[in-house]
C-alpha atoms as a PDB file:
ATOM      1  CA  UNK A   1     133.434  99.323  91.721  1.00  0.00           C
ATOM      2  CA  UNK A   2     133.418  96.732  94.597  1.00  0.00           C
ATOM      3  CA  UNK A   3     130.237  94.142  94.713  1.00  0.00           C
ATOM      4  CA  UNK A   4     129.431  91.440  96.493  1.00  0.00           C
ATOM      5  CA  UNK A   5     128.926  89.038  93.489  1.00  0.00           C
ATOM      6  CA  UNK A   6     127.085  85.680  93.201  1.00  0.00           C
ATOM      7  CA  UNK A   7     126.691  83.332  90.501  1.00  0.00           C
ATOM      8  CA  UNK A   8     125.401  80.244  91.357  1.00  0.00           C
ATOM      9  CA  UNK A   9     122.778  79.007  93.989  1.00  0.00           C
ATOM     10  CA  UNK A  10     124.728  77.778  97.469  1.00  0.00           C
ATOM     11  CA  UNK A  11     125.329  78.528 101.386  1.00  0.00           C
ATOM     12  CA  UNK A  12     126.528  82.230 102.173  1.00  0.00           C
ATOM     13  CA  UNK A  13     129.986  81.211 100.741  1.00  0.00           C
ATOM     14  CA  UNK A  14     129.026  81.210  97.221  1.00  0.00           C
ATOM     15  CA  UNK A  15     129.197  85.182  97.853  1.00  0.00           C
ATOM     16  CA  UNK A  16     132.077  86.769  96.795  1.00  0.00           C
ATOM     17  CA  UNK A  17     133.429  90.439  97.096  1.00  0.00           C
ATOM     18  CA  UNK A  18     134.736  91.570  92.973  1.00  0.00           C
ATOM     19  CA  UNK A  19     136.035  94.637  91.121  1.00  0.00           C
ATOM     20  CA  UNK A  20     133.035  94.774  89.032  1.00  0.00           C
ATOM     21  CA  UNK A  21     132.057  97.375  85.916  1.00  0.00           C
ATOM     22  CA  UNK A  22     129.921 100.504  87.086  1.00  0.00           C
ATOM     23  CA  UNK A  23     126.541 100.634  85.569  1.00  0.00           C
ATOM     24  CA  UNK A  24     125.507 103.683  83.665  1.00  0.00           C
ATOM     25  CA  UNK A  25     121.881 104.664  84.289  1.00  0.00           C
ATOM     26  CA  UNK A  26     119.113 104.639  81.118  1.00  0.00           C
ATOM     27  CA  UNK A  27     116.945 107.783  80.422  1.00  0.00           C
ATOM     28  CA  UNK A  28     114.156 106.406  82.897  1.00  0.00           C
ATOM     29  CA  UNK A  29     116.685 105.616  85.681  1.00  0.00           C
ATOM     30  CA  UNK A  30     118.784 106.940  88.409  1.00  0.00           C
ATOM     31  CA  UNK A  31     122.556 105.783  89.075  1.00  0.00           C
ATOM     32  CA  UNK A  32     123.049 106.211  92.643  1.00  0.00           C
ATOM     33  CA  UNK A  33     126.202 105.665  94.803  1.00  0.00           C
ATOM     34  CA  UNK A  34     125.203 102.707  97.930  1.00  0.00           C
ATOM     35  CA  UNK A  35     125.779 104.426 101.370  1.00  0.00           C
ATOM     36  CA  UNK A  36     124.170 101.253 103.022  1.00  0.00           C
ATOM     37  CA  UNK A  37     121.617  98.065 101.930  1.00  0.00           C
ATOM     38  CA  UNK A  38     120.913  95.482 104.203  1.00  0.00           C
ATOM     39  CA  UNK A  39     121.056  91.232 104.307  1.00  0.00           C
ATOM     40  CA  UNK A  40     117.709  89.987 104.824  1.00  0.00           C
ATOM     41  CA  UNK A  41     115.583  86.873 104.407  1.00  0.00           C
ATOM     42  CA  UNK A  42     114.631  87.736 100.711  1.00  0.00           C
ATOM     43  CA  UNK A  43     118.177  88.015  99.768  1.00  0.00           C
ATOM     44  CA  UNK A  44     119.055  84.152 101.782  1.00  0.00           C
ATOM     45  CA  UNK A  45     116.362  82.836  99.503  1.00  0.00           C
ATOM     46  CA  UNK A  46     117.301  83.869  96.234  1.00  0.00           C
ATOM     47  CA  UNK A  47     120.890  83.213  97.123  1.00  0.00           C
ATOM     48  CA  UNK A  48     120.562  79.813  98.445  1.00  0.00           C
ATOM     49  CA  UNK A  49     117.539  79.314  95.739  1.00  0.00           C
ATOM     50  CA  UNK A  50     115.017  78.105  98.099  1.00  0.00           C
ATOM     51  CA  UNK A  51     112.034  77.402  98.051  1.00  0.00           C
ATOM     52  CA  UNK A  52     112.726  75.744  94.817  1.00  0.00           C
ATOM     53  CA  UNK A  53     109.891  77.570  92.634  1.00  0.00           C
ATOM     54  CA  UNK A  54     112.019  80.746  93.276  1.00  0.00           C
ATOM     55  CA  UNK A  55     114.249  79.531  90.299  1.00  0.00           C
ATOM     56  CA  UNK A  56     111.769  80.005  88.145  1.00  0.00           C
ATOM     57  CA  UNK A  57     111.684  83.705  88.154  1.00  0.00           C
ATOM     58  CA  UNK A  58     115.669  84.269  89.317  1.00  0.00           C
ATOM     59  CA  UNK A  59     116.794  81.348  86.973  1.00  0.00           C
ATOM     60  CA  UNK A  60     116.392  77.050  87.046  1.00  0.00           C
ATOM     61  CA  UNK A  61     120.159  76.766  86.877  1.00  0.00           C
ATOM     62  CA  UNK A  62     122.050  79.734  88.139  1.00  0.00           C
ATOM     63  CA  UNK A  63     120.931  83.432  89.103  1.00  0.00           C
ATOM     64  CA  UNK A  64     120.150  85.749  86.544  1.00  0.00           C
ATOM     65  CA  UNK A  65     120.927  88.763  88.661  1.00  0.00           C
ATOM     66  CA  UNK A  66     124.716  88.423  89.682  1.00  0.00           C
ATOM     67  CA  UNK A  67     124.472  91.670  92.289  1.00  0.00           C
ATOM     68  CA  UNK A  68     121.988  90.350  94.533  1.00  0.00           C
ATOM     69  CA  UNK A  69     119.943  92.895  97.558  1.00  0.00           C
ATOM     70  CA  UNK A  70     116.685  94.577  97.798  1.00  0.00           C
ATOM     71  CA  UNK A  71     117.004  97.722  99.434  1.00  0.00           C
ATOM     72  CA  UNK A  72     119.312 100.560 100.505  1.00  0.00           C
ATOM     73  CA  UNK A  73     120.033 103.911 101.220  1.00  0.00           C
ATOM     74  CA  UNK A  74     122.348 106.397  99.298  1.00  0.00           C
ATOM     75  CA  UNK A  75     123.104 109.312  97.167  1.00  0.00           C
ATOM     76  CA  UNK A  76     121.747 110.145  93.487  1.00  0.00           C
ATOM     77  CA  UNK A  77     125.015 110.292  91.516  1.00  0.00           C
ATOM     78  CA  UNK A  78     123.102 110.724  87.986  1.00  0.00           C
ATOM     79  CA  UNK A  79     118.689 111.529  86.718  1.00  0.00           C
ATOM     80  CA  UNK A  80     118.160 110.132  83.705  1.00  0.00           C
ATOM     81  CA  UNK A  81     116.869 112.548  80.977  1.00  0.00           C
ATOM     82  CA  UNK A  82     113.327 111.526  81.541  1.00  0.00           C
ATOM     83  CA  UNK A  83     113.285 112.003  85.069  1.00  0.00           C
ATOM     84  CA  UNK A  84     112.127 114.994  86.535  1.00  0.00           C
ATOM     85  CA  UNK A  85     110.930 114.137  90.193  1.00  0.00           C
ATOM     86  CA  UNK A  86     114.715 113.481  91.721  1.00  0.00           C
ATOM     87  CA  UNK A  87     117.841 115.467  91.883  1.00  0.00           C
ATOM     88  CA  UNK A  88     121.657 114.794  91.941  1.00  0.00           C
ATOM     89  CA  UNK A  89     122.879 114.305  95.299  1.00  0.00           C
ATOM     90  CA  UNK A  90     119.716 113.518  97.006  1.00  0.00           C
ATOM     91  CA  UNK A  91     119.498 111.320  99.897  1.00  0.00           C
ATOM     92  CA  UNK A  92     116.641 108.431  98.594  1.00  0.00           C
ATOM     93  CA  UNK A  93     116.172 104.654 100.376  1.00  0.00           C
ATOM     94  CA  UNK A  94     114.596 102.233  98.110  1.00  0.00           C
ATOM     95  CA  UNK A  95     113.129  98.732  97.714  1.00  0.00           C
ATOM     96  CA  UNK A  96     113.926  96.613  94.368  1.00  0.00           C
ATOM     97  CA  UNK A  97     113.100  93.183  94.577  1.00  0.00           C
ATOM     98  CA  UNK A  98     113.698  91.980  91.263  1.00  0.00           C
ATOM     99  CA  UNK A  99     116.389  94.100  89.726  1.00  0.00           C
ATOM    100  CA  UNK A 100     118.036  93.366  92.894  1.00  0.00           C
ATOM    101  CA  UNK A 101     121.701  95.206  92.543  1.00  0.00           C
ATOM    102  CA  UNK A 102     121.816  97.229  96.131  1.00  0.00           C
ATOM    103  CA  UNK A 103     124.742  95.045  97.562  1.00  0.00           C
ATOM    104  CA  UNK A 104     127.458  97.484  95.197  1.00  0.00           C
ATOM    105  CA  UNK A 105     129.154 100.860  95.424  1.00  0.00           C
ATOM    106  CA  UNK A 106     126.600 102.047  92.663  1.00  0.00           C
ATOM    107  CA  UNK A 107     123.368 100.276  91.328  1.00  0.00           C
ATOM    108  CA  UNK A 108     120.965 101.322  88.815  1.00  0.00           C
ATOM    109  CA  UNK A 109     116.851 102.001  89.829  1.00  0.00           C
ATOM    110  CA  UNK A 110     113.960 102.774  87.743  1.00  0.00           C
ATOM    111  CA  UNK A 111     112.833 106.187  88.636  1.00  0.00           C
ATOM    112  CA  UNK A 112     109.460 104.522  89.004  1.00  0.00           C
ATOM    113  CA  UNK A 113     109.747 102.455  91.924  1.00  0.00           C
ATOM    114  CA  UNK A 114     109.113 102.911  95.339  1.00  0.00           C
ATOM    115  CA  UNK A 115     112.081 105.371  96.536  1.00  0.00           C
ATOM    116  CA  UNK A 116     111.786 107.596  99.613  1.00  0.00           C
ATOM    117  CA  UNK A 117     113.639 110.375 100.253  1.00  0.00           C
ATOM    118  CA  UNK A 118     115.391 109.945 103.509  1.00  0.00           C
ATOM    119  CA  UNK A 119     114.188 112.282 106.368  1.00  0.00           C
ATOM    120  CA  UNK A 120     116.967 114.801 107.361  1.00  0.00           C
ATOM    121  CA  UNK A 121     117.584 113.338 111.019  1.00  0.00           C
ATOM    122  CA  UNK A 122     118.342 109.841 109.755  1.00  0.00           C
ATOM    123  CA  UNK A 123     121.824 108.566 108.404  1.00  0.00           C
ATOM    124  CA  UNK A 124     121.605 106.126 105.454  1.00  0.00           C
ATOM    125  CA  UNK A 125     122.401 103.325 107.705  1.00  0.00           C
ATOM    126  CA  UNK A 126     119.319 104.293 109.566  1.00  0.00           C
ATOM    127  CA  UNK A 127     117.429 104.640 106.396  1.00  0.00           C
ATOM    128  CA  UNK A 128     118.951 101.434 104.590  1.00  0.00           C
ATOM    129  CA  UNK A 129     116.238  98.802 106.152  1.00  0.00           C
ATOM    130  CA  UNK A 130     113.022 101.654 106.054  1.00  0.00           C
ATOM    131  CA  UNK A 131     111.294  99.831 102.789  1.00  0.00           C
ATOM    132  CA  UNK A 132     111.910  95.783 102.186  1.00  0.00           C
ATOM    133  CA  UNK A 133     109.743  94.530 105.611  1.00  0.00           C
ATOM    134  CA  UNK A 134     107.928  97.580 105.594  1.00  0.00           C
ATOM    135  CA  UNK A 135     106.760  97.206 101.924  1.00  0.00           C
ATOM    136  CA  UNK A 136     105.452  93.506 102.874  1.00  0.00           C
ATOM    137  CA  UNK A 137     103.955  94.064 106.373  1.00  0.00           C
ATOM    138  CA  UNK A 138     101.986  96.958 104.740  1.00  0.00           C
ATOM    139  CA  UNK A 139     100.985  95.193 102.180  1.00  0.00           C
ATOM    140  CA  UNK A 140      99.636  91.987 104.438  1.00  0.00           C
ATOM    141  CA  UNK A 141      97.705  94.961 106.294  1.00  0.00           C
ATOM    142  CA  UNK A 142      96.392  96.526 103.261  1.00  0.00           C
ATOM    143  CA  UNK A 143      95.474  92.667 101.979  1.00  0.00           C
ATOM    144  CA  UNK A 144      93.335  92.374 105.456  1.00  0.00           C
ATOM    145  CA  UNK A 145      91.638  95.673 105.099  1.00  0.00           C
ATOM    146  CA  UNK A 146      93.019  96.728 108.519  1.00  0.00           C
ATOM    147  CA  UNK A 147      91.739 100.165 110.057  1.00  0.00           C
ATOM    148  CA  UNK A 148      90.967 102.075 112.599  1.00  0.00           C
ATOM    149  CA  UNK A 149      89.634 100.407 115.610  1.00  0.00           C
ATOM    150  CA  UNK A 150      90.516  96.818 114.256  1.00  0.00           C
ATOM    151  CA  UNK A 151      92.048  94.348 116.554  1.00  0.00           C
ATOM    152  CA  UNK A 152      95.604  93.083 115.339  1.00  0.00           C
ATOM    153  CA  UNK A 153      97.980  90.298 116.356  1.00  0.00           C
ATOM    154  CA  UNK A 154     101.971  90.252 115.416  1.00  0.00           C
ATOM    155  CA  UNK A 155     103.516  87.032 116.043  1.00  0.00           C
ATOM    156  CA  UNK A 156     107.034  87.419 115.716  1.00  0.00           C
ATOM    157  CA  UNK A 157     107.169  91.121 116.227  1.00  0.00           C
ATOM    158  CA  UNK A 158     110.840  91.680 116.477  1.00  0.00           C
ATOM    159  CA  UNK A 159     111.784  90.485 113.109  1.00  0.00           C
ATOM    160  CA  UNK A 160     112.067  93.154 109.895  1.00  0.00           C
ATOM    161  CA  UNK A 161     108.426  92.428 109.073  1.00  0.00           C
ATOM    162  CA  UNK A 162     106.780  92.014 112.139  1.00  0.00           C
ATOM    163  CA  UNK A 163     108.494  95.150 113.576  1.00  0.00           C
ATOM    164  CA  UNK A 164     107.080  97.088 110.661  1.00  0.00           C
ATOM    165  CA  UNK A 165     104.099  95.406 111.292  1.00  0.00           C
ATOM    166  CA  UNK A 166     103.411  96.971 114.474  1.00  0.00           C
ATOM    167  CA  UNK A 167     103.762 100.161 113.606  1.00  0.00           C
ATOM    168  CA  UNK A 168     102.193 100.503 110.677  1.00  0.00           C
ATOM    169  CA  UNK A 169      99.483  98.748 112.143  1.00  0.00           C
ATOM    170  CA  UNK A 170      99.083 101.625 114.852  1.00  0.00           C
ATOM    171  CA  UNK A 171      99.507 104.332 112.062  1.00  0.00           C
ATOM    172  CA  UNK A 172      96.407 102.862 110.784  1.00  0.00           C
ATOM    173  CA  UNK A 173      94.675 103.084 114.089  1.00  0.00           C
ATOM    174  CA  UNK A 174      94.697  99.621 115.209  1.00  0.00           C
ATOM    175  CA  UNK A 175      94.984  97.392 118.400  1.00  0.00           C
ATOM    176  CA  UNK A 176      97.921  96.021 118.141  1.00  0.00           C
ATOM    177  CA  UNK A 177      99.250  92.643 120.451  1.00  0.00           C
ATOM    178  CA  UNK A 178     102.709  91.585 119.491  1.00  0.00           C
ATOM    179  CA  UNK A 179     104.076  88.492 120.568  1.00  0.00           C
ATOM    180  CA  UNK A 180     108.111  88.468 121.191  1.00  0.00           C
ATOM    181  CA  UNK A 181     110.690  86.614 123.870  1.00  0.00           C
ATOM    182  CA  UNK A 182     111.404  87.748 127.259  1.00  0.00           C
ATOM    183  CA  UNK A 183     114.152  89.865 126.406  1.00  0.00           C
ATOM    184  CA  UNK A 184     112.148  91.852 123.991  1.00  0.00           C
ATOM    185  CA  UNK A 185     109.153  92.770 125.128  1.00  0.00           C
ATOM    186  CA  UNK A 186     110.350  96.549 125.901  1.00  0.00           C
ATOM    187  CA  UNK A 187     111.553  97.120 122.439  1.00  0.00           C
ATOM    188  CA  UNK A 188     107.677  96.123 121.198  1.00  0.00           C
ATOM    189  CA  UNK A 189     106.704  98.027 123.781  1.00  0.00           C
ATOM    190  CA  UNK A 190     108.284 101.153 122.038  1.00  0.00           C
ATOM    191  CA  UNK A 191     107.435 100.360 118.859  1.00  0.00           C
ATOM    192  CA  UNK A 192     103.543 100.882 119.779  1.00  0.00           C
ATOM    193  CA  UNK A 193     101.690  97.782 120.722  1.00  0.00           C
ATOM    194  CA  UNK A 194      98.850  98.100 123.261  1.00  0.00           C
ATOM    195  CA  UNK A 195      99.737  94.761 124.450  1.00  0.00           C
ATOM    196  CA  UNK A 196     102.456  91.864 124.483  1.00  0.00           C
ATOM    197  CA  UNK A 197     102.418  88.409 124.994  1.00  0.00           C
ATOM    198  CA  UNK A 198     105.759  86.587 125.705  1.00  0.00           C
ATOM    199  CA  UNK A 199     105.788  83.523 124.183  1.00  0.00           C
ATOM    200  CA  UNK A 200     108.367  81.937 126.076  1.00  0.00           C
ATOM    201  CA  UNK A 201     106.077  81.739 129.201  1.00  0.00           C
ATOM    202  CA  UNK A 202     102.957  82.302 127.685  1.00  0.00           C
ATOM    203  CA  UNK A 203     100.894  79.794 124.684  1.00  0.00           C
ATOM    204  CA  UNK A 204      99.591  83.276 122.262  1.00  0.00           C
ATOM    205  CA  UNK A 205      97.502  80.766 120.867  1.00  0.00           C
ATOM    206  CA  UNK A 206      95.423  80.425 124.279  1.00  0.00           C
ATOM    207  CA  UNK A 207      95.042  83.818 124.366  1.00  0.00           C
ATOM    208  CA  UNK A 208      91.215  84.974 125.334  1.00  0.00           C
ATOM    209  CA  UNK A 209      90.792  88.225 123.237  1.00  0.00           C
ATOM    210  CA  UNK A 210      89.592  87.737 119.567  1.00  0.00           C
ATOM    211  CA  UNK A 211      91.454  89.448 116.362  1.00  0.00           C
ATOM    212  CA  UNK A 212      90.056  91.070 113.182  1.00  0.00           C
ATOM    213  CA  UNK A 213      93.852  89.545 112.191  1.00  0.00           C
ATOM    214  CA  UNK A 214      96.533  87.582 112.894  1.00  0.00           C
ATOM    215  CA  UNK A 215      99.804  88.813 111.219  1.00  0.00           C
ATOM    216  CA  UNK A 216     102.366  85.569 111.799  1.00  0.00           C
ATOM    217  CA  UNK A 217     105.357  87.571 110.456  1.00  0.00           C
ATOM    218  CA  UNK A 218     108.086  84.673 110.735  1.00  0.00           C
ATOM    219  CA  UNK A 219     106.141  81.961 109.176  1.00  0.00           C
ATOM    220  CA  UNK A 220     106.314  79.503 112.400  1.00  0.00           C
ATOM    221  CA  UNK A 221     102.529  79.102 113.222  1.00  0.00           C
ATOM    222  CA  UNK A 222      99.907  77.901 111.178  1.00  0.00           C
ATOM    223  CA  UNK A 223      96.239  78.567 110.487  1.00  0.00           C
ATOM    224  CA  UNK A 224      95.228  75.789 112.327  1.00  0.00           C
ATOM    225  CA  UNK A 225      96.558  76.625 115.644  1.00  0.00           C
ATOM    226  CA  UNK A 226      95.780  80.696 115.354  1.00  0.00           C
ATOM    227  CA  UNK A 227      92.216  79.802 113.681  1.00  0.00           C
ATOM    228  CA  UNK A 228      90.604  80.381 117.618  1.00  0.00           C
ATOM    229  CA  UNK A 229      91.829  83.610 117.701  1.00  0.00           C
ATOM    230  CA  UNK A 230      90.249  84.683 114.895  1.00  0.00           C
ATOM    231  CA  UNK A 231      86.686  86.887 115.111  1.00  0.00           C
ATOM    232  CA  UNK A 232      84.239  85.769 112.516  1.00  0.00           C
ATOM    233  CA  UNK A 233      85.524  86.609 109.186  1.00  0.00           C
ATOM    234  CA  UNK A 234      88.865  87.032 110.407  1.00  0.00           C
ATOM    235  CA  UNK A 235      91.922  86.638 108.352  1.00  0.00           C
ATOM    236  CA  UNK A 236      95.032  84.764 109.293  1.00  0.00           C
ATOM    237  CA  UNK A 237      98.164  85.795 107.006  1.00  0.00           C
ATOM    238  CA  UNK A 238     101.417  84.067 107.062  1.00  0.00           C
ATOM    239  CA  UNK A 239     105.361  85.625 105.659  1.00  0.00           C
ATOM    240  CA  UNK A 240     105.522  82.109 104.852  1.00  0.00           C
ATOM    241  CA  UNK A 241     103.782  79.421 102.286  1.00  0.00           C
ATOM    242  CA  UNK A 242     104.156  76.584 105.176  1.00  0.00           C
ATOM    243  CA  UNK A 243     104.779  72.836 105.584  1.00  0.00           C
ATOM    244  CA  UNK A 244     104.251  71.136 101.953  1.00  0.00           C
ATOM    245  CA  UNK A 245     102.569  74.447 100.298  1.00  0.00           C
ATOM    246  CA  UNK A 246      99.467  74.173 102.394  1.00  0.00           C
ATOM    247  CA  UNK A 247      99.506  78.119 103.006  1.00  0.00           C
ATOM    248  CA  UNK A 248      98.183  78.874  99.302  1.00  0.00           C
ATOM    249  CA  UNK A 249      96.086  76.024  98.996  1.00  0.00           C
ATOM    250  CA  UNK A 250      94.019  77.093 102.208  1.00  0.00           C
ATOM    251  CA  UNK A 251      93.959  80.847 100.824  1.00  0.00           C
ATOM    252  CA  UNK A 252      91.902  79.128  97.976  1.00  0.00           C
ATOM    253  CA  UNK A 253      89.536  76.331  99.959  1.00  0.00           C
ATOM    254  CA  UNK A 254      88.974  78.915 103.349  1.00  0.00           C
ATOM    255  CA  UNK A 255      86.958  81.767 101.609  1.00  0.00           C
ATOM    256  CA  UNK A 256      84.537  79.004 100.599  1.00  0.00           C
ATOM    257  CA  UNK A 257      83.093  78.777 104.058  1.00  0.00           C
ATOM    258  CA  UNK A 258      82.516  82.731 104.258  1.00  0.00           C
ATOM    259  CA  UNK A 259      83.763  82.336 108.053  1.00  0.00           C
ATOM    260  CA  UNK A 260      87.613  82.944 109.525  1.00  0.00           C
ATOM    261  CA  UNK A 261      90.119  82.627 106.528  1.00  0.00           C
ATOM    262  CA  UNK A 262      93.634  82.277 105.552  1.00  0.00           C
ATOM    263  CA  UNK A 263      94.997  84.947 102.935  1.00  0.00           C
ATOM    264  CA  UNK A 264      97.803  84.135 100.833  1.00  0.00           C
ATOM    265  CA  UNK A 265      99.728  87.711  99.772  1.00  0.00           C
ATOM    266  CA  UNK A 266     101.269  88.138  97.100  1.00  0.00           C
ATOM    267  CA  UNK A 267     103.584  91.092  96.248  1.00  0.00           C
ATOM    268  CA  UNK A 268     101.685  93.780  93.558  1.00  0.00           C
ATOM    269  CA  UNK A 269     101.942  96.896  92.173  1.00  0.00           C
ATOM    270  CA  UNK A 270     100.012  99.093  94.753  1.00  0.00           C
ATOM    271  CA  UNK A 271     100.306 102.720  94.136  1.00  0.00           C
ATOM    272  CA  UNK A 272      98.184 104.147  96.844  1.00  0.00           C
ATOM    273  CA  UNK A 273     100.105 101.513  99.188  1.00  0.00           C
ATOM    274  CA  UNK A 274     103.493 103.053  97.949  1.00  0.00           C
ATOM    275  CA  UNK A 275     102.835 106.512  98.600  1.00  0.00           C
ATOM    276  CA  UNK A 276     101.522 105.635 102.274  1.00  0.00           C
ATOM    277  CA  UNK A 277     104.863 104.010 103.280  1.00  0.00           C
ATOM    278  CA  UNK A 278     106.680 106.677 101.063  1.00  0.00           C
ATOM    279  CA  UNK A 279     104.958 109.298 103.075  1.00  0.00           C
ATOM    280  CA  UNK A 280     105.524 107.346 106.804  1.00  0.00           C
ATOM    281  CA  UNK A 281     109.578 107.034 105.902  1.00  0.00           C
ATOM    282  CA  UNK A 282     109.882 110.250 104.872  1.00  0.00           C
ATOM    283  CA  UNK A 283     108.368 111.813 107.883  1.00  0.00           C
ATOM    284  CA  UNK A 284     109.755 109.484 110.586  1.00  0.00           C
ATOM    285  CA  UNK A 285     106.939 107.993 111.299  1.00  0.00           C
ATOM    286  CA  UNK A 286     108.031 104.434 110.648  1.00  0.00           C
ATOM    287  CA  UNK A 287     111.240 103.948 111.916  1.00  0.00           C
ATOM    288  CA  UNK A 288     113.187 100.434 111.133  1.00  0.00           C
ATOM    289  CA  UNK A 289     114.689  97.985 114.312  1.00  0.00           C
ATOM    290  CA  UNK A 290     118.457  97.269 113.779  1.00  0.00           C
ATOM    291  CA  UNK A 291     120.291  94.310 115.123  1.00  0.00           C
ATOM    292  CA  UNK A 292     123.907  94.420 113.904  1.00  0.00           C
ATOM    293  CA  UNK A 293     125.956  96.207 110.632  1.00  0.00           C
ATOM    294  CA  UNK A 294     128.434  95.165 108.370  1.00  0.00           C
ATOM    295  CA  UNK A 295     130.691  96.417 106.227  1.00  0.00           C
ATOM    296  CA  UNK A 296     130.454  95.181 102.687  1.00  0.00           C
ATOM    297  CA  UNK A 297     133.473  93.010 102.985  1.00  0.00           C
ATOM    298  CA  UNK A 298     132.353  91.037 105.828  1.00  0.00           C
ATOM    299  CA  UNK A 299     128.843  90.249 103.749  1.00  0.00           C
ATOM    300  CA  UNK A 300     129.324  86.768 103.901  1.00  0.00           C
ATOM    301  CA  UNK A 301     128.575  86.749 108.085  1.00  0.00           C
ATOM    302  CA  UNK A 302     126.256  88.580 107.508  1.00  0.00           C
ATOM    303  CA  UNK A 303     124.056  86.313 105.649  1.00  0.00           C
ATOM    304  CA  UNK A 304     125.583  83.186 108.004  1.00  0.00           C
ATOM    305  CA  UNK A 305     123.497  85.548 111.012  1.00  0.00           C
ATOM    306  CA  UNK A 306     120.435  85.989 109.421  1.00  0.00           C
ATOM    307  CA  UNK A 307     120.256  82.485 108.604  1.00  0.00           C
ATOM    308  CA  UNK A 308     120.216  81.533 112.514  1.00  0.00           C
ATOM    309  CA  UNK A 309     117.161  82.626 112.477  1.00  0.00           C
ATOM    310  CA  UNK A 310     117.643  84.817 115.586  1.00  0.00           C
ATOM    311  CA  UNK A 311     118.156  88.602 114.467  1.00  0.00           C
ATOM    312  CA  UNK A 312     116.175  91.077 115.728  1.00  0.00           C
ATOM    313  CA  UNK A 313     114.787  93.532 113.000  1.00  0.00           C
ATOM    314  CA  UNK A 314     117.461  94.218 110.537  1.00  0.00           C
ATOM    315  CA  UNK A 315     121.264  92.965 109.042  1.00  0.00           C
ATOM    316  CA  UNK A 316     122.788  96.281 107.732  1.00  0.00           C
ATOM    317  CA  UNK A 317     125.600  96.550 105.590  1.00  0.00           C
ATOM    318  CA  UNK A 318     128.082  99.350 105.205  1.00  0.00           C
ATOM    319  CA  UNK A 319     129.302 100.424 102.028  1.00  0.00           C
END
């Protein structure tokens, strides 16, 4: 089978497209057949091995996984013999950060993780980006206790997690402000927030209304200039650790002061959290932004775009 294969840590051109064995799946596995994963900013950091204490889980020297991606959409090609909850030939997306694997023809899952069956009006490209920002934005919400009536800021709403963000934010009855550019403030607009502030004319951080939390989804603002937005005991959570680590270290000193506070998430096993998302992908509820597509042999440019920076939403790739 064809995979886009990467041994060592490096730029997008350590990536290389190989004639690789296909993996067989265990008794408490699934083999399916790729119809489309995605390149996202998970997959640049693992690749490029940054930030450094990433190495310590994917390996100091050189990657332990050599089939890098986190999520996709495709076709069951063989149930292992202790699986009883999926068939052969059914349409599943799924998230897999940590086996990794998704950017092949066929890839290997445990039967246990979080896999969706894809809703009958999507197409696997569609489908591919439904679970790797939506597992995180839900799980910053779910971190902040966010619910019904609870007033919610996005900044960076146009990006895979903050995108998610917003809707699953309104699915769980909040107020929802997103903060974009110019040229995107009708596509936030359709994904469901109340409000937008454009933050090419506009300083969010100025803004006079007061959140329950402030969801930076890009990692490009800090505690310290959202902390006036916050309402008493609000939370401020960030996609990213910030400038010299000081995004975990606050999520330890701020709950001292029992007043606004920065959370530090970290990804865990949330069961309850799984089968919400499982049940708002499957009914088309949640329904992922897409910027451009690939086919598999053109993965390299693919991760050269979403390193810019600048995508909108979500990299697919074809396969």
């Amino acid at each position: 089978m064809k995979a886009a294969v990467c041994t060592t840590y490096g730029p997008p051109e350590v990536v290389r497209l190989e004639e690789v064995d296909r993996p067989a799946a265990g008794d408490d596995e699934l083999l399916i057949k790729v119809r489309a994963t995605t390149v996202n900013r998970t997959d640049c950091g693992y690749r490029g091995g940054t930030p450094f204490i990433i190495r310590f889980f994917s390996g100091l020297r050189r990657l332990k996984a050599n089939i890098l991606g986190t999520e996709f959409a495709g076709e069951i090609e063989t149930v292992g013999a202790n699986v009883t909850s999926y068939e052969v030939g059914g349409r599943v997306c799924s998230y897999c950060e940590g086996t990794f694997g998704t950017h092949a023809e066929y890839m290997t899952i445990q039967a246990e993780r979080l896999i969706a069956r894809i809703p009958t009006d999507s197409t696997f490209e569609d489908a591919a980006p439904s679970t790797e920002g939506s597992h995180c934005a839900l799980g910053m919400l779910r971190s902040a206790q966010i619910g019904s009536g609870d007033d919610v800021l996005v900044y960076g709403a146009t990006g895979a997690i903050g995108s998610a963000a917003v809707q699953i934010a309104k699915s769980l009855g909040a107020n929802v402000t997103a903060v974009c550019g110019t040229a995107h403030v009708a596509l936030v607009e359709s994904l469901g927030a109340d409000r937008t502030i454009d933050h090419q004319t506009t300083d969010f951080t100025q803004d006079e209304q007061s959140y329950d939390l402030v969801l930076d989804a890009v990692g490009k603002s800090s505690f310290r200039r959202c902390r006036r937005l916050l309402k008493p005991r609000g939370i401020y959570i960030s996609s990213d650790v910030g400038l010299f680590w000081h995004g975990p270290i606050l999520a330890l000193i701020t709950p001292l002061f029992r007043d606004r506070k920065l959370i530090f998430v970290v990804p865990r096993r949330d069961p309850e959290g799984i089968g919400y998302l499982k049940r708002l992908i499957e009914s088309g509820e949640f329904r992922p932004v897409i910027d451009r597509r690939y086919p598999l042999d053109q993965i390299v440019e693919a991760y050269r775009y979403v390193e810019t920076g600048q995508k909108i939403g979500n990299v697919v790739i074809t396969v």
